[in-house]
C-alpha atoms as a PDB file:
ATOM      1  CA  UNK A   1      18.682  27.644   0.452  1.00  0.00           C
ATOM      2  CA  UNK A   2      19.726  31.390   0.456  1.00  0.00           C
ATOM      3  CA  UNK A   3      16.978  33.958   1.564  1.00  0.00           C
ATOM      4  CA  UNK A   4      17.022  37.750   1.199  1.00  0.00           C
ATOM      5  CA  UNK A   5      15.610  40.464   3.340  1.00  0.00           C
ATOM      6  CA  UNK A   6      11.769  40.817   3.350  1.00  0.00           C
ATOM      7  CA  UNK A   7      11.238  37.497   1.462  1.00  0.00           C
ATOM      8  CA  UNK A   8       8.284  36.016   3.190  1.00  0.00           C
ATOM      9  CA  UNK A   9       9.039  32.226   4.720  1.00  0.00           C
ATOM     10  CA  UNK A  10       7.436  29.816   6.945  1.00  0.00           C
ATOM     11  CA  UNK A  11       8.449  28.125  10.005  1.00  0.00           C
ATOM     12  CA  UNK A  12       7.107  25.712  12.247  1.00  0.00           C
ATOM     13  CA  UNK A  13       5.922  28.410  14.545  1.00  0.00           C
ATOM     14  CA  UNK A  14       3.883  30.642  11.978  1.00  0.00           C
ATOM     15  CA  UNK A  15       4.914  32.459   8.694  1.00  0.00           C
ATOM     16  CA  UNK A  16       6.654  35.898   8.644  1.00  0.00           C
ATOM     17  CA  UNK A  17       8.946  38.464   7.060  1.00  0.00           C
ATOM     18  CA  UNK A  18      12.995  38.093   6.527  1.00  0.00           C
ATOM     19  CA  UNK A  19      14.975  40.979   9.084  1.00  0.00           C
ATOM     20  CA  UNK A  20      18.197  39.235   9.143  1.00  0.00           C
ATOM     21  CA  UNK A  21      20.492  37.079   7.801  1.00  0.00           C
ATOM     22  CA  UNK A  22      24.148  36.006   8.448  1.00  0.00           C
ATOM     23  CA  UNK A  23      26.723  35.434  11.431  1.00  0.00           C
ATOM     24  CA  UNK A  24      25.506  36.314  14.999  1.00  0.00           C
ATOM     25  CA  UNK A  25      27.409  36.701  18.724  1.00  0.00           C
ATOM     26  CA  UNK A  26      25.250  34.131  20.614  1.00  0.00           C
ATOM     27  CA  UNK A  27      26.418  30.981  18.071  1.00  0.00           C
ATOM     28  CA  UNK A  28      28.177  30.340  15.606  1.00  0.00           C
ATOM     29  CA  UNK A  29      27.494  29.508  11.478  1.00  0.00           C
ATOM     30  CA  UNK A  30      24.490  30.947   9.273  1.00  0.00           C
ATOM     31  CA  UNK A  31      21.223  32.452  11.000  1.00  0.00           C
ATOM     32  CA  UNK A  32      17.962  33.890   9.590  1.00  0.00           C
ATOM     33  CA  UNK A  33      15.952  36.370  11.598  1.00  0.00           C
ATOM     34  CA  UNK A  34      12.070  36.349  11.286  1.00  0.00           C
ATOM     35  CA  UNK A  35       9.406  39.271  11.821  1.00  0.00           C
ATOM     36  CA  UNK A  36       6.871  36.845  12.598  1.00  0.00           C
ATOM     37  CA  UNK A  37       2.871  37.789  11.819  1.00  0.00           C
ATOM     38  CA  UNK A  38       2.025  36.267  15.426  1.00  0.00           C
ATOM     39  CA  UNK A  39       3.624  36.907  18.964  1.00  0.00           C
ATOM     40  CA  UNK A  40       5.083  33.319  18.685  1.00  0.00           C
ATOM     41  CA  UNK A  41       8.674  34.285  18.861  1.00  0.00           C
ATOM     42  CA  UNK A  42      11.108  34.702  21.373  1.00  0.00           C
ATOM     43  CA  UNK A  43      12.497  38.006  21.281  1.00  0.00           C
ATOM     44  CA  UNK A  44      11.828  41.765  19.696  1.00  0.00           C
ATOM     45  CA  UNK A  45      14.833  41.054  17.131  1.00  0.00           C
ATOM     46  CA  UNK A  46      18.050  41.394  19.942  1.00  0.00           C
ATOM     47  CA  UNK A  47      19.426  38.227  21.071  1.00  0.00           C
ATOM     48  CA  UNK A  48      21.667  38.844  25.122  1.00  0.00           C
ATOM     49  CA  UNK A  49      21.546  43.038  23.998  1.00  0.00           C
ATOM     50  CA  UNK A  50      22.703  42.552  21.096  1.00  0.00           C
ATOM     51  CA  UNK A  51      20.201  44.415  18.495  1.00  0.00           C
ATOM     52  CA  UNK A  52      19.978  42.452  15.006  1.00  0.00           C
ATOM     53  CA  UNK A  53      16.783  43.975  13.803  1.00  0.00           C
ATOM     54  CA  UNK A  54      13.815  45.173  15.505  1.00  0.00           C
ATOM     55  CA  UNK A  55      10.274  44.149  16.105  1.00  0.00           C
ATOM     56  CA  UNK A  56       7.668  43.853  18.705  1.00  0.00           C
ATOM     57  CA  UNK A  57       8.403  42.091  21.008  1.00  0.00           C
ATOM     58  CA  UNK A  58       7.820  38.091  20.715  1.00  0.00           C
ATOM     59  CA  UNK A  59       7.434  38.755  17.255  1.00  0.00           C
ATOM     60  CA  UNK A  60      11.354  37.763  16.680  1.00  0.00           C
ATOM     61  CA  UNK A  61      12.386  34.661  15.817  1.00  0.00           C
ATOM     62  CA  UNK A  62      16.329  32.972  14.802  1.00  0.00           C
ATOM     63  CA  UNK A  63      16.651  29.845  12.925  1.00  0.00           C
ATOM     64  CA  UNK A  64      18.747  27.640  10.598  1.00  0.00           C
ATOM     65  CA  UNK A  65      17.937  27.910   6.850  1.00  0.00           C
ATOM     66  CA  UNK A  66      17.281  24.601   6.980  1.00  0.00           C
ATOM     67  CA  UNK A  67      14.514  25.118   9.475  1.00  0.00           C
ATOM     68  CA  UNK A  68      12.427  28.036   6.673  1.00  0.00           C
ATOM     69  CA  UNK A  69      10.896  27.399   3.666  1.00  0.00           C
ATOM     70  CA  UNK A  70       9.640  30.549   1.246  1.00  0.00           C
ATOM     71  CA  UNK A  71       5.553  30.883   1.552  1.00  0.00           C
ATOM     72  CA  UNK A  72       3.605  30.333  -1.341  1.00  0.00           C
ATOM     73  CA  UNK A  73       3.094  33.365  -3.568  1.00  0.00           C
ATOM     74  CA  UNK A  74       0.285  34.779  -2.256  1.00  0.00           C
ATOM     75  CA  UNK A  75      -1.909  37.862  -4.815  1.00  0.00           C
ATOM     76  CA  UNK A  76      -0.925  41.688  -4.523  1.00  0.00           C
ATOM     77  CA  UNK A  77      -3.236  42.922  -2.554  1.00  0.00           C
ATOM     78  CA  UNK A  78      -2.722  40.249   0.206  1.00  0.00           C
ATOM     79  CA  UNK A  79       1.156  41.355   0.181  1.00  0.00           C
ATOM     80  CA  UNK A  80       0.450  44.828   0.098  1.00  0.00           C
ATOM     81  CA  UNK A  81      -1.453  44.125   3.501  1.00  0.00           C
ATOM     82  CA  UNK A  82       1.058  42.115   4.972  1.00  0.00           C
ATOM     83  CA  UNK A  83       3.941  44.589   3.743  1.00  0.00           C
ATOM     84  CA  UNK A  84       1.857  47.735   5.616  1.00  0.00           C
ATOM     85  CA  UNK A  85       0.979  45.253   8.638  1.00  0.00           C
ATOM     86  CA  UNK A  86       4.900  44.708   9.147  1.00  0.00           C
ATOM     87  CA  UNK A  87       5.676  48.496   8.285  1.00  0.00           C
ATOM     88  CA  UNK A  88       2.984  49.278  11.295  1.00  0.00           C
ATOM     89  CA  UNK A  89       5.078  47.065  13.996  1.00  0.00           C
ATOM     90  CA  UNK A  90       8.347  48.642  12.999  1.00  0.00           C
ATOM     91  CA  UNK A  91       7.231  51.447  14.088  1.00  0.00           C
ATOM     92  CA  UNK A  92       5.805  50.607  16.928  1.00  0.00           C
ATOM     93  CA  UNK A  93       8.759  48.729  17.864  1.00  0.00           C
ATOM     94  CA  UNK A  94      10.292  52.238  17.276  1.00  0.00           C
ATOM     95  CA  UNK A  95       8.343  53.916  19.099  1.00  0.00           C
ATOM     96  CA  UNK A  96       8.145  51.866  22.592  1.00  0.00           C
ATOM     97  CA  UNK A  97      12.168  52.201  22.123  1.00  0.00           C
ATOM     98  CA  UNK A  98      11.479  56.356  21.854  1.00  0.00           C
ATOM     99  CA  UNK A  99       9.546  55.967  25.083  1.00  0.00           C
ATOM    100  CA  UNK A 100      11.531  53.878  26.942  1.00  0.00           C
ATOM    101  CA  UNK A 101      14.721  56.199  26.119  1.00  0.00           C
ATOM    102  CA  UNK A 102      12.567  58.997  27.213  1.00  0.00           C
ATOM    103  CA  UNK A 103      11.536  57.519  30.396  1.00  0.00           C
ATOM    104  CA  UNK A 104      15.491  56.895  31.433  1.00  0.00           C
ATOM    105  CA  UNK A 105      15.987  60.783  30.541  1.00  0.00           C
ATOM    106  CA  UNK A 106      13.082  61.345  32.871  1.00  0.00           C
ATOM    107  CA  UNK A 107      14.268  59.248  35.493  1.00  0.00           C
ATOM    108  CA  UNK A 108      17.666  60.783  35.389  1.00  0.00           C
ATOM    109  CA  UNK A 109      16.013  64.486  35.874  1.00  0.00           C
ATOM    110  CA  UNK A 110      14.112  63.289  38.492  1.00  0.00           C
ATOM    111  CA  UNK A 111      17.364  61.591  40.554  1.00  0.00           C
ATOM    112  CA  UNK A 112      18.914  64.933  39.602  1.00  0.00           C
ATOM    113  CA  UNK A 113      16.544  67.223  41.133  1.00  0.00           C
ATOM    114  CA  UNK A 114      16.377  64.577  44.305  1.00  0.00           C
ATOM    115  CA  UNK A 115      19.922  65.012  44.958  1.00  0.00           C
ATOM    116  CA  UNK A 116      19.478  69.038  44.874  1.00  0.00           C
ATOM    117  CA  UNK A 117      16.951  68.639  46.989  1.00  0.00           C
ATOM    118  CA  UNK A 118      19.153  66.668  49.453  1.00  0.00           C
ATOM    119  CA  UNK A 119      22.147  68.848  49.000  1.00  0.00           C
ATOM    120  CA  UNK A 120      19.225  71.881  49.984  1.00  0.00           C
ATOM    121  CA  UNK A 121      17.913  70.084  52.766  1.00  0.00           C
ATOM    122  CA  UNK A 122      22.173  70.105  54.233  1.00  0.00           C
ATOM    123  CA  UNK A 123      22.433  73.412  53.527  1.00  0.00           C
ATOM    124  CA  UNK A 124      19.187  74.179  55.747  1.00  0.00           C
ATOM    125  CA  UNK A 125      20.675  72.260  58.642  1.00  0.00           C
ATOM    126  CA  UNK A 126      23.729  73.951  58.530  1.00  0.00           C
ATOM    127  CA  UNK A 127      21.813  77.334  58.381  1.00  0.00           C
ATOM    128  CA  UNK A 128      19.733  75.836  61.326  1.00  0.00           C
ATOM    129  CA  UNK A 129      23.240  75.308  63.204  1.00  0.00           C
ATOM    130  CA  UNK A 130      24.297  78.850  62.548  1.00  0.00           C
ATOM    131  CA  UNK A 131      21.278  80.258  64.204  1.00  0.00           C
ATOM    132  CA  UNK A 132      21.919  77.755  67.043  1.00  0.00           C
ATOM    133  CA  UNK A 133      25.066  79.489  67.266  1.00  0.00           C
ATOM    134  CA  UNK A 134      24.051  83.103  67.077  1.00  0.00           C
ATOM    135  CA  UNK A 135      21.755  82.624  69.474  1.00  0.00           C
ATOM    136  CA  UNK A 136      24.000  81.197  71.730  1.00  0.00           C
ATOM    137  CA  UNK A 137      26.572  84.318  71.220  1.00  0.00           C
ATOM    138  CA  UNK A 138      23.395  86.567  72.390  1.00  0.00           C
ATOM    139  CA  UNK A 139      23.111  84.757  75.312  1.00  0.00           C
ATOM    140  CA  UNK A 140      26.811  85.362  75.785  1.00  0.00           C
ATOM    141  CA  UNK A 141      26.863  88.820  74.826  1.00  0.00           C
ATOM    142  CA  UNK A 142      23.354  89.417  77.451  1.00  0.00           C
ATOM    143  CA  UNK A 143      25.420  88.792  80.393  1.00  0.00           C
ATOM    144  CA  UNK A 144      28.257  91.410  79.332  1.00  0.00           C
ATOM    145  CA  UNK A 145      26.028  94.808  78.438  1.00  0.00           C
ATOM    146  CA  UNK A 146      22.451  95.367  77.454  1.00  0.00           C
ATOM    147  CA  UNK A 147      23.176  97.074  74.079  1.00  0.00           C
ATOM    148  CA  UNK A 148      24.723  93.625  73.143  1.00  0.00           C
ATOM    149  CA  UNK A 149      22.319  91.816  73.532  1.00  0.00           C
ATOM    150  CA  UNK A 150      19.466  94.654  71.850  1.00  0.00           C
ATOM    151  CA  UNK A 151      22.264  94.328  68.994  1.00  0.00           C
ATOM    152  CA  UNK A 152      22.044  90.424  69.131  1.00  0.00           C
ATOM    153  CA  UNK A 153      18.421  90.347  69.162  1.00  0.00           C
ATOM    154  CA  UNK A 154      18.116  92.856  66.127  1.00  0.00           C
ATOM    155  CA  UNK A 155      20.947  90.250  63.745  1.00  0.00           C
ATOM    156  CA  UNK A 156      19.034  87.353  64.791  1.00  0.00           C
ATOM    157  CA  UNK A 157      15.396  89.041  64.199  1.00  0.00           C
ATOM    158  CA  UNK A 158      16.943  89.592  60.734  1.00  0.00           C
ATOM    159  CA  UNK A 159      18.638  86.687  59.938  1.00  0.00           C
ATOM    160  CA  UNK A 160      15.631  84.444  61.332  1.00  0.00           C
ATOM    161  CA  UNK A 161      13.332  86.403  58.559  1.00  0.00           C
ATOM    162  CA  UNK A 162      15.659  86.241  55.699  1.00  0.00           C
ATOM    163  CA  UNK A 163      16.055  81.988  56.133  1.00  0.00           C
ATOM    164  CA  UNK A 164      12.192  82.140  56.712  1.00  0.00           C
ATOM    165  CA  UNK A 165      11.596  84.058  53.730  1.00  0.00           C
ATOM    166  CA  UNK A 166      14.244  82.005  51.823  1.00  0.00           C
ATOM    167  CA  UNK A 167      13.256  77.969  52.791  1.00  0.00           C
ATOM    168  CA  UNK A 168       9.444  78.866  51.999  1.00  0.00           C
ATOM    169  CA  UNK A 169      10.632  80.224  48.423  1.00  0.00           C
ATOM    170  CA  UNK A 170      12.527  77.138  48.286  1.00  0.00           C
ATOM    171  CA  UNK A 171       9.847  74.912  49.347  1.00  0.00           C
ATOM    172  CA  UNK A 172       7.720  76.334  46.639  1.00  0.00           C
ATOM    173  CA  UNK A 173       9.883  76.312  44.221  1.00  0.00           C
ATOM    174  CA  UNK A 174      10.024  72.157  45.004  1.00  0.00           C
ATOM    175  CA  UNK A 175       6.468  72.253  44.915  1.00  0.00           C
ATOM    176  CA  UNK A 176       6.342  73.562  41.683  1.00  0.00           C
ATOM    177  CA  UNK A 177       8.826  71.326  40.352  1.00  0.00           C
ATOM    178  CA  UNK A 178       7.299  68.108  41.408  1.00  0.00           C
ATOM    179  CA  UNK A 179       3.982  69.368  39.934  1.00  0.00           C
ATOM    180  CA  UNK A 180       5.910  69.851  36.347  1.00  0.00           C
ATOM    181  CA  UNK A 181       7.395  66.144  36.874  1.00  0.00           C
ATOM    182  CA  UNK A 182       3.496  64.853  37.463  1.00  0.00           C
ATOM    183  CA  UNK A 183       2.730  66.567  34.471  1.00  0.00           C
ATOM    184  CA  UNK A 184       5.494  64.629  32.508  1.00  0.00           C
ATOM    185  CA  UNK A 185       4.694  61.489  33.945  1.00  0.00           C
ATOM    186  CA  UNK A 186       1.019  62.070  33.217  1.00  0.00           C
ATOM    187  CA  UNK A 187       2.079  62.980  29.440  1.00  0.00           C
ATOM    188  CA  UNK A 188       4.125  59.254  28.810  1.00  0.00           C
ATOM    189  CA  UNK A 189       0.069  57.933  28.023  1.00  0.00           C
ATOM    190  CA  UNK A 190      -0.018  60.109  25.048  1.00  0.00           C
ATOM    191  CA  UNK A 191       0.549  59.577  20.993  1.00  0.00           C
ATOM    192  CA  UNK A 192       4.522  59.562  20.426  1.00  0.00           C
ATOM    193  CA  UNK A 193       4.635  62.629  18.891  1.00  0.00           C
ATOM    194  CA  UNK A 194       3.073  64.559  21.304  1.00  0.00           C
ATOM    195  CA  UNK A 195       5.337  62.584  23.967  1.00  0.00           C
ATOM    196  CA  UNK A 196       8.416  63.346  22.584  1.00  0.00           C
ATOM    197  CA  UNK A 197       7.710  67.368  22.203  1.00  0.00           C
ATOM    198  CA  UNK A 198       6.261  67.736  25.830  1.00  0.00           C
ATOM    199  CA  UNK A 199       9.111  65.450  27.775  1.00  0.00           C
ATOM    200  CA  UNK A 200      11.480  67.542  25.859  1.00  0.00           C
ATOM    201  CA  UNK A 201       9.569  70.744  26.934  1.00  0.00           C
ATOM    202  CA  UNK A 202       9.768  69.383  30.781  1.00  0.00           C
ATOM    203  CA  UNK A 203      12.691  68.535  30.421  1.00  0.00           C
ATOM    204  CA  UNK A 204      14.454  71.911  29.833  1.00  0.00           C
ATOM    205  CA  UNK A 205      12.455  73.076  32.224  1.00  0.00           C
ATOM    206  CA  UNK A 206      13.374  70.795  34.726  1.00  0.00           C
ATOM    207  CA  UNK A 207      17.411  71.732  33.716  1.00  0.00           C
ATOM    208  CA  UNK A 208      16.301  75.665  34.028  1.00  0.00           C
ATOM    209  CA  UNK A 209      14.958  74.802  37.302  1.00  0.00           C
ATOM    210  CA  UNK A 210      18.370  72.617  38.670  1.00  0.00           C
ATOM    211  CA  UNK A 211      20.476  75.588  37.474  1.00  0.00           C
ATOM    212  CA  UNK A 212      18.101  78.057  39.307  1.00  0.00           C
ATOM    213  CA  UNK A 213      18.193  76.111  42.196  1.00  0.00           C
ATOM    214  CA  UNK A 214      22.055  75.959  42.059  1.00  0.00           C
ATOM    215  CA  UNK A 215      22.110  79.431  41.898  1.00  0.00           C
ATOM    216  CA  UNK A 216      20.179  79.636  45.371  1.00  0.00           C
ATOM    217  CA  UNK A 217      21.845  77.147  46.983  1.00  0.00           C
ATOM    218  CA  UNK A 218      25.261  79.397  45.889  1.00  0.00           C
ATOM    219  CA  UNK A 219      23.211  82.592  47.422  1.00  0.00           C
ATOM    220  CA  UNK A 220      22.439  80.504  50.451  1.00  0.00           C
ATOM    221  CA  UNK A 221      25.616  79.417  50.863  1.00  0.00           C
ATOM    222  CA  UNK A 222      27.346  82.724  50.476  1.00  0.00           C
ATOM    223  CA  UNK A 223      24.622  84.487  53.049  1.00  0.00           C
ATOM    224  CA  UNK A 224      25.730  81.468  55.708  1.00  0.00           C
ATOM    225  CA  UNK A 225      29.525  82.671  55.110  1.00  0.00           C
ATOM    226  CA  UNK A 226      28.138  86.201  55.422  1.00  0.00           C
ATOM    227  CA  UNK A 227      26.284  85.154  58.723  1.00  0.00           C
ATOM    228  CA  UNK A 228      29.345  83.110  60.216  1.00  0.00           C
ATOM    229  CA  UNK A 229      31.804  86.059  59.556  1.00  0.00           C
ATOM    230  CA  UNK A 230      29.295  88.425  61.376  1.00  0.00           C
ATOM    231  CA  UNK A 231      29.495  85.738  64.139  1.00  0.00           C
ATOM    232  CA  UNK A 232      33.137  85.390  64.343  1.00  0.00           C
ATOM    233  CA  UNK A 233      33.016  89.956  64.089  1.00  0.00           C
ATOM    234  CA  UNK A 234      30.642  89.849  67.475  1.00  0.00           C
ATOM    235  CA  UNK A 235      32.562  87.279  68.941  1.00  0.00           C
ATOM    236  CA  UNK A 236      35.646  89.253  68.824  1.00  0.00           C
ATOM    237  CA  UNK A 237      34.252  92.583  69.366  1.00  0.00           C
ATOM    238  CA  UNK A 238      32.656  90.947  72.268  1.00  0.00           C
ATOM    239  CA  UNK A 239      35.872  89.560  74.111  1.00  0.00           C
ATOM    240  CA  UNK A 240      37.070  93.053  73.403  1.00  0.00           C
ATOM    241  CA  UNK A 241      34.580  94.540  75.646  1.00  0.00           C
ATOM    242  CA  UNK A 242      35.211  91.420  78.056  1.00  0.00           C
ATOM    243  CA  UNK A 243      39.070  92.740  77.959  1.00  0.00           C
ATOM    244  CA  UNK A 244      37.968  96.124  78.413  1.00  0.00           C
ATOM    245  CA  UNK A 245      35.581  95.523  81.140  1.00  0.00           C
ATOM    246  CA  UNK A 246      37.814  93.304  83.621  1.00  0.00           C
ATOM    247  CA  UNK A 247      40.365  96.160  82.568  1.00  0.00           C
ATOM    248  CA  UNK A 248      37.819  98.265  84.023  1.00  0.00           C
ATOM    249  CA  UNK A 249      37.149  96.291  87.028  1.00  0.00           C
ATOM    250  CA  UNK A 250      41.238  96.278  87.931  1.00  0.00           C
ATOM    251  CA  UNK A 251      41.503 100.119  87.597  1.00  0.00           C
ATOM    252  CA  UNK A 252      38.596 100.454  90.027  1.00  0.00           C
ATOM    253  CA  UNK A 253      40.011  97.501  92.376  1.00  0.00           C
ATOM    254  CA  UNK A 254      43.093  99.664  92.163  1.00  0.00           C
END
């Protein structure tokens, strides 16, 4: 017996709406997908990931023609109710698939913004082992002359209040950002519509606030270059006054 799309049929497991009918991936010769009324099915209409039609889920159902018989004519107003019942779980079928594909996107921004966070939290212990070093040079440049080390002191008051200033802008800025992504998570509990327009809003915000972020992280890194090429300067201007002292001492032994 042939069957067409939306014909209504019965099967052993409850009556229900046509979605689907010819040759399929997971075996081979005719098949005829259901929409049935009841969750008595097996699937939401894909069969191993492999989308044939959609439905809610346990609402989908494959079988032999064989196995279906067409349900008794029923009178219009009946059909019209059945017809809007189905329309109804198409689209909810649609949209738990919106909300799932949203929550992926989410998920994705949030690994995104995790992984700037750990590339921030690197960059902050390499800034934390360029003070080390500066601070080590002071010591060095102390034992030579006493305006070194006033000069040291000065760099490394500076420096210290710039990376200050700098990791608590950064820490608010992650602050900020993981109260926008508890927002968005908050919003996923809300009708579709309103879903989709405020994950898409978060969303570009989130992306505005990796690109800012990569931005800093450039400035961050270019101010640690800055900082290690003052280092490297002092280190050489201070062997030069190393030179010029023992150069000093000789003349006097002399």
């Amino acid at each position: 017996m042939a069957f067409e799309l939306g014909q209504r049929v019965v099967h052993k497991t409850g009556s229900g709406v046509v979605r689907f009918v010819g040759d399929t991936q997971f075996s081979d010769g005719l098949w005829v997908g259901v929409e049935l009324d009841a969750p008595n099915g097996k699937n939401n209409g894909s069969v191993k990931g492999v989308p044939y039609f959609v439905c809610p889920d346990n609402h989908g159902l494959f079988a032999r023609p064989d196995k279906l018989k067409p349900e008794a004519p029923v009178d219009a107003t009946s059909g019209r109710v059945a017809e809007l019942e189905s329309t109804v779980r198409e689209q909810q079928a649609v949209l738990e698939a919106e909300r799932q594909a949203a929550a992926e996107q989410l998920s994705e921004a949030m690994e995104l913004s995790r992984a700037k966070a750990d590339a921030a939290a690197a960059l902050q212990a390499q800034l934390q082992e360029v003070k080390a070093s500066l601070a080590a040079k002071e010591a060095e440049g102390a034992k030579i002359t006493g305006d070194a080390e006033a000069a040291q002191d000065n760099q490394k008051e500076e420096a210290q209040a710039a990376l200050a200033a700098k990791d608590a802008e950064l820490q608010a800025q992650r602050e900020q950002h993981q109260a926008e992504l508890g927002k968005v998570k908050a919003s996923l509990g809300v009708g579709a519509d309103a879903v989709r327009a405020e994950l898409q809003a978060q969303l570009e915000e989130a992306k505005a606030s990796i690109t800012t972020k990569e931005a800093e992280l450039e400035a961050l890194q270019r101010q640690a270059e800055e900082v290690q090429a003052s280092l490297v300067a002092k280190e050489a201007e201070l062997e030069a006054q190393q030179e010029q002292h023992r150069a000093q001492l000789e003349e006097a032994k002399a």
